[in-house]
N, C-alpha and C. Protein backbone atom coordinates (compact mmCIF):
# COMPACT_ATOMS: atom_id res chain seq x y z
N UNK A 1 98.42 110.03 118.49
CA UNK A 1 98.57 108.91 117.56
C UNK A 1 97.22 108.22 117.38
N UNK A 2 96.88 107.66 115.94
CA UNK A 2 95.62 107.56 115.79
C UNK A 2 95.24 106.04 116.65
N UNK A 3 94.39 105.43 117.63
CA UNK A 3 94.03 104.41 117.64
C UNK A 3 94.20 103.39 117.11
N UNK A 4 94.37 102.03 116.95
CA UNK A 4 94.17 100.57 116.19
C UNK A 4 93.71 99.44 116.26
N UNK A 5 92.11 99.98 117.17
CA UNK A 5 91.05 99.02 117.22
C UNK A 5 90.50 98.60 115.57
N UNK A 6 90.90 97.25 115.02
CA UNK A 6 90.36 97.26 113.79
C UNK A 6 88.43 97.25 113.66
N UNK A 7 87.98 96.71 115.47
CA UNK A 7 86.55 96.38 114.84
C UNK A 7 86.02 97.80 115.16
N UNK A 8 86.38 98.77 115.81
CA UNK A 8 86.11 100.28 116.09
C UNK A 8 86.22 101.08 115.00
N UNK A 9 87.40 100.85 114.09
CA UNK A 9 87.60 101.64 113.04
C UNK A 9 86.28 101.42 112.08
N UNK A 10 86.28 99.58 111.73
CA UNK A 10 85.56 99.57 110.97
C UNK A 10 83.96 99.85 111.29
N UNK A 11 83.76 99.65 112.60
CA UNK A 11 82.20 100.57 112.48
C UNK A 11 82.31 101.89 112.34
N UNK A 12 83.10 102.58 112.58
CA UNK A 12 83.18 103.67 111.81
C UNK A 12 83.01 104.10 110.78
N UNK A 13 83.85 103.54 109.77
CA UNK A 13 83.72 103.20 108.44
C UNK A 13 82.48 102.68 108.18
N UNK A 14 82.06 101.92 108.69
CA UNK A 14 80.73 101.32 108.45
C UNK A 14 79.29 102.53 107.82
N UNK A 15 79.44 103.09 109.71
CA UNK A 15 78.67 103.93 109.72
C UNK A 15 78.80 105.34 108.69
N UNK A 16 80.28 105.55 108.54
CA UNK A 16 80.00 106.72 107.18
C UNK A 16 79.11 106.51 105.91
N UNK A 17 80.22 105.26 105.66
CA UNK A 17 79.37 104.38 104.39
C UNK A 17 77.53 104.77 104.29
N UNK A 18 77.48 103.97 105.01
CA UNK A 18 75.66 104.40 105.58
C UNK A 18 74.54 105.76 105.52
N UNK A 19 75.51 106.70 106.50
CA UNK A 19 75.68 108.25 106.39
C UNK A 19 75.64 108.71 105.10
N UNK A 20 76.40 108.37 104.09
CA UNK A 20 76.44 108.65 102.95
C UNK A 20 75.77 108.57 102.29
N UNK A 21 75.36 107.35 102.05
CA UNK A 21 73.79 107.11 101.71
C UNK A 21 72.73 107.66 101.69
N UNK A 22 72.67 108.07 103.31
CA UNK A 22 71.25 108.01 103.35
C UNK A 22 70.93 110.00 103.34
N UNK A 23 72.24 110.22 103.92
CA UNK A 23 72.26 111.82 104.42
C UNK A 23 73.13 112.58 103.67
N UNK A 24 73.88 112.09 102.29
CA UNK A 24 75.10 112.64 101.69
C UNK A 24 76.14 113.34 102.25
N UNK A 25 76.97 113.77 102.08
CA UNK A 25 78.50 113.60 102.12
C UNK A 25 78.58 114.70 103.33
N UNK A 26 77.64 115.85 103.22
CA UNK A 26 77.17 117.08 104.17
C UNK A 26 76.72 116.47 105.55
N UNK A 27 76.57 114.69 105.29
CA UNK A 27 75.73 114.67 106.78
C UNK A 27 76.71 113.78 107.30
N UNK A 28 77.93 113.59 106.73
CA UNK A 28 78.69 112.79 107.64
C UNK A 28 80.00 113.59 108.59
N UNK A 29 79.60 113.56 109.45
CA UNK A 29 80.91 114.27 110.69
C UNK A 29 81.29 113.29 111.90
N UNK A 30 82.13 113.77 112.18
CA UNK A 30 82.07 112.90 113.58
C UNK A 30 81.18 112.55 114.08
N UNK A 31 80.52 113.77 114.84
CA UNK A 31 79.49 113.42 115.65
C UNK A 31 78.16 112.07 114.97
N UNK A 32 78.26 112.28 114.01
CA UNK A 32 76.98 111.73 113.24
C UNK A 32 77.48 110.22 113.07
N UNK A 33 78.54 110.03 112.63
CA UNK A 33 79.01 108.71 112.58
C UNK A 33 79.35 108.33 113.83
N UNK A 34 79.58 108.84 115.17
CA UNK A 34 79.59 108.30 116.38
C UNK A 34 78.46 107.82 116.72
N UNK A 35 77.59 108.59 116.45
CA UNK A 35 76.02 108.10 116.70
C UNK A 35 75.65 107.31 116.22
N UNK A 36 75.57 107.37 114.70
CA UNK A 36 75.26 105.72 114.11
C UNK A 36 75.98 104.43 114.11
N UNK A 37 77.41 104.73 114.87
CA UNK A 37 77.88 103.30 115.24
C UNK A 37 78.06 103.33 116.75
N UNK A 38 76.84 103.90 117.32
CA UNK A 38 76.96 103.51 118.82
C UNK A 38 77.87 104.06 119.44
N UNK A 39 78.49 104.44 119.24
CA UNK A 39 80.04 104.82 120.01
C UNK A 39 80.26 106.14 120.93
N UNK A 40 81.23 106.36 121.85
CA UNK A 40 80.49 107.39 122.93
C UNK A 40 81.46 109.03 122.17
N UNK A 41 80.99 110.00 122.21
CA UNK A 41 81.73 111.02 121.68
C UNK A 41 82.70 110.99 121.63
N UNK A 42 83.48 111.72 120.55
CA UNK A 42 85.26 112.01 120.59
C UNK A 42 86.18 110.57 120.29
N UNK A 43 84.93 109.81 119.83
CA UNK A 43 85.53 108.21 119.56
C UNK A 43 85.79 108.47 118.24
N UNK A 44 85.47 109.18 117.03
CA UNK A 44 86.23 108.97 116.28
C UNK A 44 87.27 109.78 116.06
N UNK A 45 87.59 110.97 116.52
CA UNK A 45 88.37 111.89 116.55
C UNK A 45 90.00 110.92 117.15
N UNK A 46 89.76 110.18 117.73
CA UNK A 46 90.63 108.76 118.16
C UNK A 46 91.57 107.95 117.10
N UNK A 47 90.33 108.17 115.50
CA UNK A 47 90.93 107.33 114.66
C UNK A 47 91.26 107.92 113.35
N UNK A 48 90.58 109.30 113.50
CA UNK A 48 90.56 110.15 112.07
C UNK A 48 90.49 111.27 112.63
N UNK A 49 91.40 112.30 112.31
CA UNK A 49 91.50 113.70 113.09
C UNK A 49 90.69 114.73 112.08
N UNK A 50 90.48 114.75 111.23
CA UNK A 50 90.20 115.36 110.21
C UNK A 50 89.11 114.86 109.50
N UNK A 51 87.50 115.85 109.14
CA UNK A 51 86.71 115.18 107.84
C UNK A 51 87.61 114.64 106.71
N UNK A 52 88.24 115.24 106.33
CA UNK A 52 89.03 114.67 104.86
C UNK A 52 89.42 113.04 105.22
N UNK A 53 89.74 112.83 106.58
CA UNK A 53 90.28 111.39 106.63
C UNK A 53 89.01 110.82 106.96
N UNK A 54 88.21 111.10 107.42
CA UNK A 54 86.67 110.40 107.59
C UNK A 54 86.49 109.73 106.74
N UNK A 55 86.16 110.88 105.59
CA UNK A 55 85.74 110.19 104.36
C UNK A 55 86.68 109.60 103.49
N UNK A 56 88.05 109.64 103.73
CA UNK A 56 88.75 108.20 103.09
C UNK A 56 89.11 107.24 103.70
N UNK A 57 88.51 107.46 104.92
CA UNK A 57 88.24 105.74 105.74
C UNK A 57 87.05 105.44 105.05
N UNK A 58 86.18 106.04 104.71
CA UNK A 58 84.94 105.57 104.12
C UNK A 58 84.90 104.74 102.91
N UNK A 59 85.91 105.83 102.10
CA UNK A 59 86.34 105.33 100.57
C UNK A 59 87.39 104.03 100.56
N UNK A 60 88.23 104.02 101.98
CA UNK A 60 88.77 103.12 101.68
C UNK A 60 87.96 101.78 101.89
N UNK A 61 87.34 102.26 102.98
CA UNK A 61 86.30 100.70 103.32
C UNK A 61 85.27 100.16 102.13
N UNK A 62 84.76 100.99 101.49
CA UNK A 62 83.74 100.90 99.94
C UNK A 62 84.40 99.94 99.17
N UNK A 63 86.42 100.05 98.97
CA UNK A 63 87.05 99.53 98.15
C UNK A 63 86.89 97.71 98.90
N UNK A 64 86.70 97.64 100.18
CA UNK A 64 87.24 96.58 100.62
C UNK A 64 85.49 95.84 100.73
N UNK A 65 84.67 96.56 100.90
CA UNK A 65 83.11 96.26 100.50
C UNK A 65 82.76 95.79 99.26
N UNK A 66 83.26 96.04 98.36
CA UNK A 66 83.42 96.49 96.63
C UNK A 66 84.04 95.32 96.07
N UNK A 67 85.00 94.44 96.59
CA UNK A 67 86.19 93.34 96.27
C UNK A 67 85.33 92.19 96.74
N UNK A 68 84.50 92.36 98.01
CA UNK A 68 84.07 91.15 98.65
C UNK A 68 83.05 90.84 97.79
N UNK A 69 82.18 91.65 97.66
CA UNK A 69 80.80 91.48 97.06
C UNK A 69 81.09 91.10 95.30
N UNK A 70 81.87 91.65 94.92
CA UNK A 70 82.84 90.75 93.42
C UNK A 70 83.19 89.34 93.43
N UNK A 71 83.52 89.31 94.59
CA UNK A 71 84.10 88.00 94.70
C UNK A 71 82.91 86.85 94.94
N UNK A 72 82.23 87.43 95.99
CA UNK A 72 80.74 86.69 96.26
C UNK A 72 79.83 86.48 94.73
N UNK A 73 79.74 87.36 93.79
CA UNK A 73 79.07 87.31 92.77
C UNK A 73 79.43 86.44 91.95
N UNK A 74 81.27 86.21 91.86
CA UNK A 74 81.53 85.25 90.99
C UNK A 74 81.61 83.95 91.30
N UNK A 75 81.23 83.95 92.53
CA UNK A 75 81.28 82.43 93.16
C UNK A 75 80.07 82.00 93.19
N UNK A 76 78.97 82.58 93.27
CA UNK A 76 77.53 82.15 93.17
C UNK A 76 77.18 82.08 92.30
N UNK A 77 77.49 82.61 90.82
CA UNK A 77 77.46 82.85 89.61
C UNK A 77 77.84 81.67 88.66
N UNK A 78 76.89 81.23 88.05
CA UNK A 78 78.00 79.65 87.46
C UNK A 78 77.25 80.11 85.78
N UNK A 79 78.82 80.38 85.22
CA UNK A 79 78.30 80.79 83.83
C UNK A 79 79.26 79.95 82.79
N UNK A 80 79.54 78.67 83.41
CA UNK A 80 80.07 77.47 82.18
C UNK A 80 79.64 77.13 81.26
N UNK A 81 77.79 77.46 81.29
CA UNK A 81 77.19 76.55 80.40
C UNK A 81 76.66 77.66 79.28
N UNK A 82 76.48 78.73 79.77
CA UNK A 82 76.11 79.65 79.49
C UNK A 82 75.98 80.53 78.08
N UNK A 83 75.31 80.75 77.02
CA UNK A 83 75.90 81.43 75.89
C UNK A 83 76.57 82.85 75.87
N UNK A 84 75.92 83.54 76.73
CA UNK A 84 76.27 84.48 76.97
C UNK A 84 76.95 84.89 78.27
N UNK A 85 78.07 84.42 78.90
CA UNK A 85 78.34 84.43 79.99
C UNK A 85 78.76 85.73 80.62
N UNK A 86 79.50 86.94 80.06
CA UNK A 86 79.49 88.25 80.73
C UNK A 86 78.41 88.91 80.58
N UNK A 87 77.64 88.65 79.75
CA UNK A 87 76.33 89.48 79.51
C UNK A 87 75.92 88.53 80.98
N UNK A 88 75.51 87.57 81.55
CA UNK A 88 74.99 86.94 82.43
C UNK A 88 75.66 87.57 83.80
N UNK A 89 76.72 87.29 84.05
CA UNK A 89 77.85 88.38 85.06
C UNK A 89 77.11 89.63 85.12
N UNK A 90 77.31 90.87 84.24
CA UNK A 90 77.34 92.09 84.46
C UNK A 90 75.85 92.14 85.03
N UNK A 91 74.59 91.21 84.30
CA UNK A 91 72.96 91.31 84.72
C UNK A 91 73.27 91.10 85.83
N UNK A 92 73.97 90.36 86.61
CA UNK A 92 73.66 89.78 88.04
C UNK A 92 74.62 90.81 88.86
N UNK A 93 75.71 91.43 88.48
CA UNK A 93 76.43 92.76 89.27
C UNK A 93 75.29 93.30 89.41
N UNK A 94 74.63 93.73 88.32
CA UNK A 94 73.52 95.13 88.25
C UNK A 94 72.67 95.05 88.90
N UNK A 95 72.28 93.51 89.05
CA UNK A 95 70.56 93.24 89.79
C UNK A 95 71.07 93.43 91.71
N UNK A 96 72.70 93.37 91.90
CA UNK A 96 73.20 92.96 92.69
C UNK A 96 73.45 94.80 93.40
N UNK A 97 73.90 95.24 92.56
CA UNK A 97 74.01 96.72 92.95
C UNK A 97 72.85 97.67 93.25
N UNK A 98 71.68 97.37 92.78
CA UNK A 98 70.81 97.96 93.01
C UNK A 98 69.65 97.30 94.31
N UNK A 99 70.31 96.37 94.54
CA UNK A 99 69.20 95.65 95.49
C UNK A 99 69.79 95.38 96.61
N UNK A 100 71.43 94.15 97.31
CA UNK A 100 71.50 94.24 98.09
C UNK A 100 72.95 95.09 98.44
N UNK A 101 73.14 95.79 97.31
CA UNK A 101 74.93 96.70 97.41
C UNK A 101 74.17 98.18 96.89
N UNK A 102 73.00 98.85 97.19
CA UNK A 102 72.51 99.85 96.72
C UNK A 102 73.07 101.06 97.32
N UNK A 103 73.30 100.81 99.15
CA UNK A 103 73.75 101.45 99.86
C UNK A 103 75.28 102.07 99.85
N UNK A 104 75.52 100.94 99.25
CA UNK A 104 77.35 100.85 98.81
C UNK A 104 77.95 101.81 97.71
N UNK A 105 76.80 101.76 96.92
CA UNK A 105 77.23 102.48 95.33
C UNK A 105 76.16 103.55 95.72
N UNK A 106 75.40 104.23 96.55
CA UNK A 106 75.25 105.55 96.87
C UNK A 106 76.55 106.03 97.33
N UNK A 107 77.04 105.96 98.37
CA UNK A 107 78.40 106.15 99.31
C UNK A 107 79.30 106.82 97.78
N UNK A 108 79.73 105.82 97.07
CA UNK A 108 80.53 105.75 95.83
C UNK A 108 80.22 107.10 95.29
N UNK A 109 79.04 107.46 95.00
CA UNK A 109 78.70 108.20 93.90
C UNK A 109 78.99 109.99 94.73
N UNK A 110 78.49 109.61 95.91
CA UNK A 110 78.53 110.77 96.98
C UNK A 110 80.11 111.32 96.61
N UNK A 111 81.08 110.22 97.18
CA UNK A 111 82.77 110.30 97.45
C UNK A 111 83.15 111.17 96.28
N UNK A 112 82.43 110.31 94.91
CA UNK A 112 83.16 110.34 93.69
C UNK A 112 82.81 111.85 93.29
N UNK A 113 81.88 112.86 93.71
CA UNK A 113 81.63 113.70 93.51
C UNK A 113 82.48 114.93 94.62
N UNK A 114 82.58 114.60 95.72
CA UNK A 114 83.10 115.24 96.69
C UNK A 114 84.95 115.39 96.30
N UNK A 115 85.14 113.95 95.54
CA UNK A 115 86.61 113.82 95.42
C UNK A 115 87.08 115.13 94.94
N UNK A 116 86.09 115.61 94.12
CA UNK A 116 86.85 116.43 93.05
C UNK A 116 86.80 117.86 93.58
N UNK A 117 86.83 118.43 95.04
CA UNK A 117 87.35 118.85 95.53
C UNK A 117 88.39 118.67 97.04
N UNK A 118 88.83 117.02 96.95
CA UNK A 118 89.28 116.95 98.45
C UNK A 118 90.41 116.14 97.34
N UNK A 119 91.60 116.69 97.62
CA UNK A 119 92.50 116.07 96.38
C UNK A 119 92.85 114.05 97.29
N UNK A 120 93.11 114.27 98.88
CA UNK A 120 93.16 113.05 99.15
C UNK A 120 92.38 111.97 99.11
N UNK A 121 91.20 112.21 99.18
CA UNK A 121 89.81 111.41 98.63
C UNK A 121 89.45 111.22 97.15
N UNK A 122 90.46 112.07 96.34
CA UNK A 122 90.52 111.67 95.02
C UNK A 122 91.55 110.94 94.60
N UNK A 123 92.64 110.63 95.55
CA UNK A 123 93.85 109.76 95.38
C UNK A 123 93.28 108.66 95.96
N UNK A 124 92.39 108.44 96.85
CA UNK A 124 91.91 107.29 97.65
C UNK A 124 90.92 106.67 96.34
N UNK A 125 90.34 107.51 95.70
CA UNK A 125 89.03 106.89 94.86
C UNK A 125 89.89 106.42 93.36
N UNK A 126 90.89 107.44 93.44
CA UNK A 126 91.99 106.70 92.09
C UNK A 126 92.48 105.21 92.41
N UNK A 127 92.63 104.72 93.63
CA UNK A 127 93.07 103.68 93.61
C UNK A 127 92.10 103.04 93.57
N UNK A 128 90.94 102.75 94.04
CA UNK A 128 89.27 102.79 93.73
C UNK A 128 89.11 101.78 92.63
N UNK A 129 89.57 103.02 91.75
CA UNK A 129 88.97 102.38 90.04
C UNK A 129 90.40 101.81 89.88
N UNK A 130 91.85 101.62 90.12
CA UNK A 130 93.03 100.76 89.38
C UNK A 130 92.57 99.59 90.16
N UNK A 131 92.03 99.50 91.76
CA UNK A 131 92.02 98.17 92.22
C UNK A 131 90.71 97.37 91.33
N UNK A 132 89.56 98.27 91.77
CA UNK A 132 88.60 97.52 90.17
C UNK A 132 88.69 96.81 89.22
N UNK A 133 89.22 97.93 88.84
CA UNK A 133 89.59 97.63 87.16
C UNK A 133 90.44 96.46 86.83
N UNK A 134 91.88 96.20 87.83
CA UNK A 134 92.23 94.94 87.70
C UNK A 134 91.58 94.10 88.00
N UNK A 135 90.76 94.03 89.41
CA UNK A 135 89.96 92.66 89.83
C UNK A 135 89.18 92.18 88.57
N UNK A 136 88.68 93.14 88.06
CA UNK A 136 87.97 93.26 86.79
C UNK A 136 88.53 92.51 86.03
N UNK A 137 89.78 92.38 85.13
CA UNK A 137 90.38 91.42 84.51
C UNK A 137 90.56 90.44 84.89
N UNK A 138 91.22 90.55 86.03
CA UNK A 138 91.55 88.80 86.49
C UNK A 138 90.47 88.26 86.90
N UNK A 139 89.23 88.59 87.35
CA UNK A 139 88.23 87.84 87.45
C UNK A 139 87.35 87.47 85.80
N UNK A 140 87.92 88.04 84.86
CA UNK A 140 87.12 87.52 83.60
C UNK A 140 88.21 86.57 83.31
N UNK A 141 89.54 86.54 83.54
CA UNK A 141 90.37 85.33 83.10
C UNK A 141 90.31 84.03 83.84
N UNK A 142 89.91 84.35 85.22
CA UNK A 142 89.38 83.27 85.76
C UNK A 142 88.62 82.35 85.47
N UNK A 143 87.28 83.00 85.29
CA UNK A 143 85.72 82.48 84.71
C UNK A 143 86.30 82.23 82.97
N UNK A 144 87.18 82.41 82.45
CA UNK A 144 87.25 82.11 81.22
C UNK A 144 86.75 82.99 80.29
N UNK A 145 86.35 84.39 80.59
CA UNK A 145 85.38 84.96 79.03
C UNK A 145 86.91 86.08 78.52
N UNK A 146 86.12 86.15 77.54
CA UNK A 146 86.94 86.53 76.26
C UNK A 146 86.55 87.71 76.22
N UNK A 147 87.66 88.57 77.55
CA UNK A 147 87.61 90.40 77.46
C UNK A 147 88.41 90.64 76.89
N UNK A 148 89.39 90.95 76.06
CA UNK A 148 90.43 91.89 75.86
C UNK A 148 90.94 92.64 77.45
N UNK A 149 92.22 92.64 77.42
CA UNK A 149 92.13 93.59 78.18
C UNK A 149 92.02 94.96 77.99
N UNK A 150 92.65 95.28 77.09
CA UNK A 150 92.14 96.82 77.01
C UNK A 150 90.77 96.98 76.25
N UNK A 151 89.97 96.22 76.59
CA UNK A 151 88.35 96.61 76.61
C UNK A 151 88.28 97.15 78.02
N UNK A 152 88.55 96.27 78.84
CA UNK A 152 88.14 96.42 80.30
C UNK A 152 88.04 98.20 80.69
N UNK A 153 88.61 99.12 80.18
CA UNK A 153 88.72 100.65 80.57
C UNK A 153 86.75 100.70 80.07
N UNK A 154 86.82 100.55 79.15
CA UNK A 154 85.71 100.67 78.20
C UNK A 154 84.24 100.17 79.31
N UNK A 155 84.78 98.96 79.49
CA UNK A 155 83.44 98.23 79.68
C UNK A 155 83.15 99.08 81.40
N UNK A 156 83.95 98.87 81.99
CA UNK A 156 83.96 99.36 83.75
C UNK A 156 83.32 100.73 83.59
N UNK A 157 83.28 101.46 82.37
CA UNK A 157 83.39 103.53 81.90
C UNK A 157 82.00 102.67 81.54
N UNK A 158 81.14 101.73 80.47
CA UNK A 158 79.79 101.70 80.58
C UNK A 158 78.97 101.59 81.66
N UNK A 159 79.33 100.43 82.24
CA UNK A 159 79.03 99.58 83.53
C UNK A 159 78.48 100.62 84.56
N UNK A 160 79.50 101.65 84.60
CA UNK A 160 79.48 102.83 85.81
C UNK A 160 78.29 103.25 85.29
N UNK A 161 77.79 103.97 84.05
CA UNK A 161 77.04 104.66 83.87
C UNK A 161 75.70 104.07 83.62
N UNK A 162 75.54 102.70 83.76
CA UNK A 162 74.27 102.34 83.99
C UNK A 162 74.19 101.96 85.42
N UNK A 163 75.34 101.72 85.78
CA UNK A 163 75.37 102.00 87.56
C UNK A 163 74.36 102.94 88.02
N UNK A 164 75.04 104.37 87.71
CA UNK A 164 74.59 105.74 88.55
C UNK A 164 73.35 105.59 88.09
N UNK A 165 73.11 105.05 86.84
CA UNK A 165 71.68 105.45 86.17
C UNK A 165 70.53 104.79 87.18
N UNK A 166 70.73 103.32 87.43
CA UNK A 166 69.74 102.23 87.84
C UNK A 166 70.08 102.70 89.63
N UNK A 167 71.22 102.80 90.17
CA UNK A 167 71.04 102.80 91.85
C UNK A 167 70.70 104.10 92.12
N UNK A 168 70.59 105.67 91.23
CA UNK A 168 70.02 106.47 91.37
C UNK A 168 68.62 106.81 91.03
N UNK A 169 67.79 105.81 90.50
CA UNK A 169 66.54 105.57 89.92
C UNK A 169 65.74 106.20 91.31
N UNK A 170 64.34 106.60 91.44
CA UNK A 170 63.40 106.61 91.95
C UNK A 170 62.75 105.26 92.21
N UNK A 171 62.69 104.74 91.65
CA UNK A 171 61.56 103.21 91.06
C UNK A 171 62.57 102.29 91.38
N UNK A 172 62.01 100.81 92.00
CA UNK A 172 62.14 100.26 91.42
C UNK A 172 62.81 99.41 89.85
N UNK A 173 63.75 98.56 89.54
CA UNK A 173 64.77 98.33 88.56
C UNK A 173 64.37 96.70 88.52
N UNK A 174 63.40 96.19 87.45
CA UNK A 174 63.30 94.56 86.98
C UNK A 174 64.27 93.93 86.37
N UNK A 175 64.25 93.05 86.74
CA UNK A 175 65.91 92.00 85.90
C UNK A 175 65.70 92.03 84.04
N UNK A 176 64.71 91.87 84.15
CA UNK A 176 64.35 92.11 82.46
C UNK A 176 65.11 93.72 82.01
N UNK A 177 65.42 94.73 83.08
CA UNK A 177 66.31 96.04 82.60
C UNK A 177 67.27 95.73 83.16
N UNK A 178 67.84 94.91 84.31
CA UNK A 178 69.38 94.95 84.23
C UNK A 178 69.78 93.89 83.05
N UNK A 179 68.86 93.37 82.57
CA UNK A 179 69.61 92.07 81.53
C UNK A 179 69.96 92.79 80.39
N UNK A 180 68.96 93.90 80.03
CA UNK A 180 68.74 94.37 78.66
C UNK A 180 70.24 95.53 78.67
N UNK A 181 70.04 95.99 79.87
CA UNK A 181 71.69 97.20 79.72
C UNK A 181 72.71 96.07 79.67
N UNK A 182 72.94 95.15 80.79
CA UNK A 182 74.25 94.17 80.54
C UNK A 182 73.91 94.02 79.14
N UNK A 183 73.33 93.66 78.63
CA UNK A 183 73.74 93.19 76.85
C UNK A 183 74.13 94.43 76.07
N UNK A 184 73.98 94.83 76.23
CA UNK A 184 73.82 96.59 75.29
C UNK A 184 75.30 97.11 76.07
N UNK A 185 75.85 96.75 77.63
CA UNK A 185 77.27 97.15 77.90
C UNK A 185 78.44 96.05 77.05
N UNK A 186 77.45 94.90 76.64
CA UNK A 186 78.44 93.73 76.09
C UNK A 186 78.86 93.97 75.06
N UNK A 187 77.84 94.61 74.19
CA UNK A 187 77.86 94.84 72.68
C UNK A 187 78.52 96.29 72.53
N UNK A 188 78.15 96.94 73.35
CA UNK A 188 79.35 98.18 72.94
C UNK A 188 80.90 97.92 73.53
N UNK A 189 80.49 97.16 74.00
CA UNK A 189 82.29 96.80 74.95
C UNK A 189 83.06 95.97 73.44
N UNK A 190 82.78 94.91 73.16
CA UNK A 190 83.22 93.84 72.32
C UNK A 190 82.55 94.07 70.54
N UNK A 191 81.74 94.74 70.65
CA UNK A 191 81.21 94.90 69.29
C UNK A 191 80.53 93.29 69.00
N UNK A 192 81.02 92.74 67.59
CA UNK A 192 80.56 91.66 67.43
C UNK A 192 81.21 90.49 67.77
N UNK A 193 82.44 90.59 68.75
CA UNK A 193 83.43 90.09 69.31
C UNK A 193 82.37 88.48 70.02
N UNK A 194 82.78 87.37 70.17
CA UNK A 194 81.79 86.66 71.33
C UNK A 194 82.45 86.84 72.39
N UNK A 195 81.32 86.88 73.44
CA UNK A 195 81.46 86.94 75.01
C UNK A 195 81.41 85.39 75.44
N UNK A 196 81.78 83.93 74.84
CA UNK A 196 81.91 82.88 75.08
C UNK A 196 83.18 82.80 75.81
N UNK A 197 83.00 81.91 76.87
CA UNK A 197 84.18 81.26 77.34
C UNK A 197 85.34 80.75 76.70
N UNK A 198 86.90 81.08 77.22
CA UNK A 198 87.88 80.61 75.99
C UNK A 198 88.16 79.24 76.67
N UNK A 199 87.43 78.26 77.63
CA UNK A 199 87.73 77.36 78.36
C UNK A 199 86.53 76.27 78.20
């Protein structure tokens, strides 16, 4: 029966996350994630019997990494006054993903590629993008801007792809280019729609 140390699991999780990153999806095993979270051999075999469940402890922890750091953005984020307030949001996700969540959305991109041969890590990453994608709405109804909801498929399907683009960069990424894609994800999301607050 698997273990239910929650702070054991989650350095586990931790350490895949990490692994992923830095060594892709090939460099995470037991052994390797025992090592990078300190832990003495056969400790994770304790909590995940199987690579396939490794890496959707991984994926699941990304989701719960992924919610916090959303939530942190919109709370530090004050876009009342703002003309452009999701164009202001998505610049500060972007500047946010590539600088101190860079590690996070490597992991992502690793999973999201691996999913599509591990069918349970692709049911783990499906819930992924439905938990997203809602936070996604209810956090623009919160802050007040004027998404549609069925933009939101749209905008999260741009968003991603200047994602992979900017946290897979070589270089360096200036706020003057995450500002310029958030506007250019605003304007293809909404067209000539305003991104003003309905509050």
């Amino acid at each position: 029966m698997p273990r239910t140390n929650p702070e054991r699991r989650t350095a586990l999780a931790d350490a895949a996350v990490a692994l992923l990153a830095t060594d892709g999806v090939h460099g995470v095993t037991h052994r390797t994630v025992e090592r990078a979270a300190g832990l003495p051999t056969g400790t994770a075999a304790n909590y995940v019997r199987t690579r396939e469940e490794l890496l959707v402890a991984a994926a699941d922890r990304v989701v719960e990494l992924h919610l916090a750091a959303m939530r942190r953005i919109d709370r530090t984020l004050d876009v009342s006054g703002s003309l452009e307030p999701l164009t202001d949001l998505l610049a500060a996700s972007l500047e946010d993903a590539v600088t101190t969540s860079r590690e996070r959305y490597l992991a992502i991109f690793e999973l999201q590629l691996e999913a599509r041969r591990r069918p349970a890590l692709g049911a783990a990453l499906a819930r992924f993008g439905s938990v997203a994608t809602a936070f996604t709405a209810d956090e623009h109804a919160a802050l007040g801007l004027d998404v549609p909801p069925d933009a939101v498929p749209t905008l999260v399907t741009l968003y991603g792809g200047a994602l992979f683009s900017l946290v897979s960069a070589t270089r360096d990424v200036d706020r003057e280019t995450t500002r310029r894609l958030a506007r250019a994800i605003v304007q293809g999301t909404l067209g000539a729609r305003p991104s003003a607050p309905t509050r």
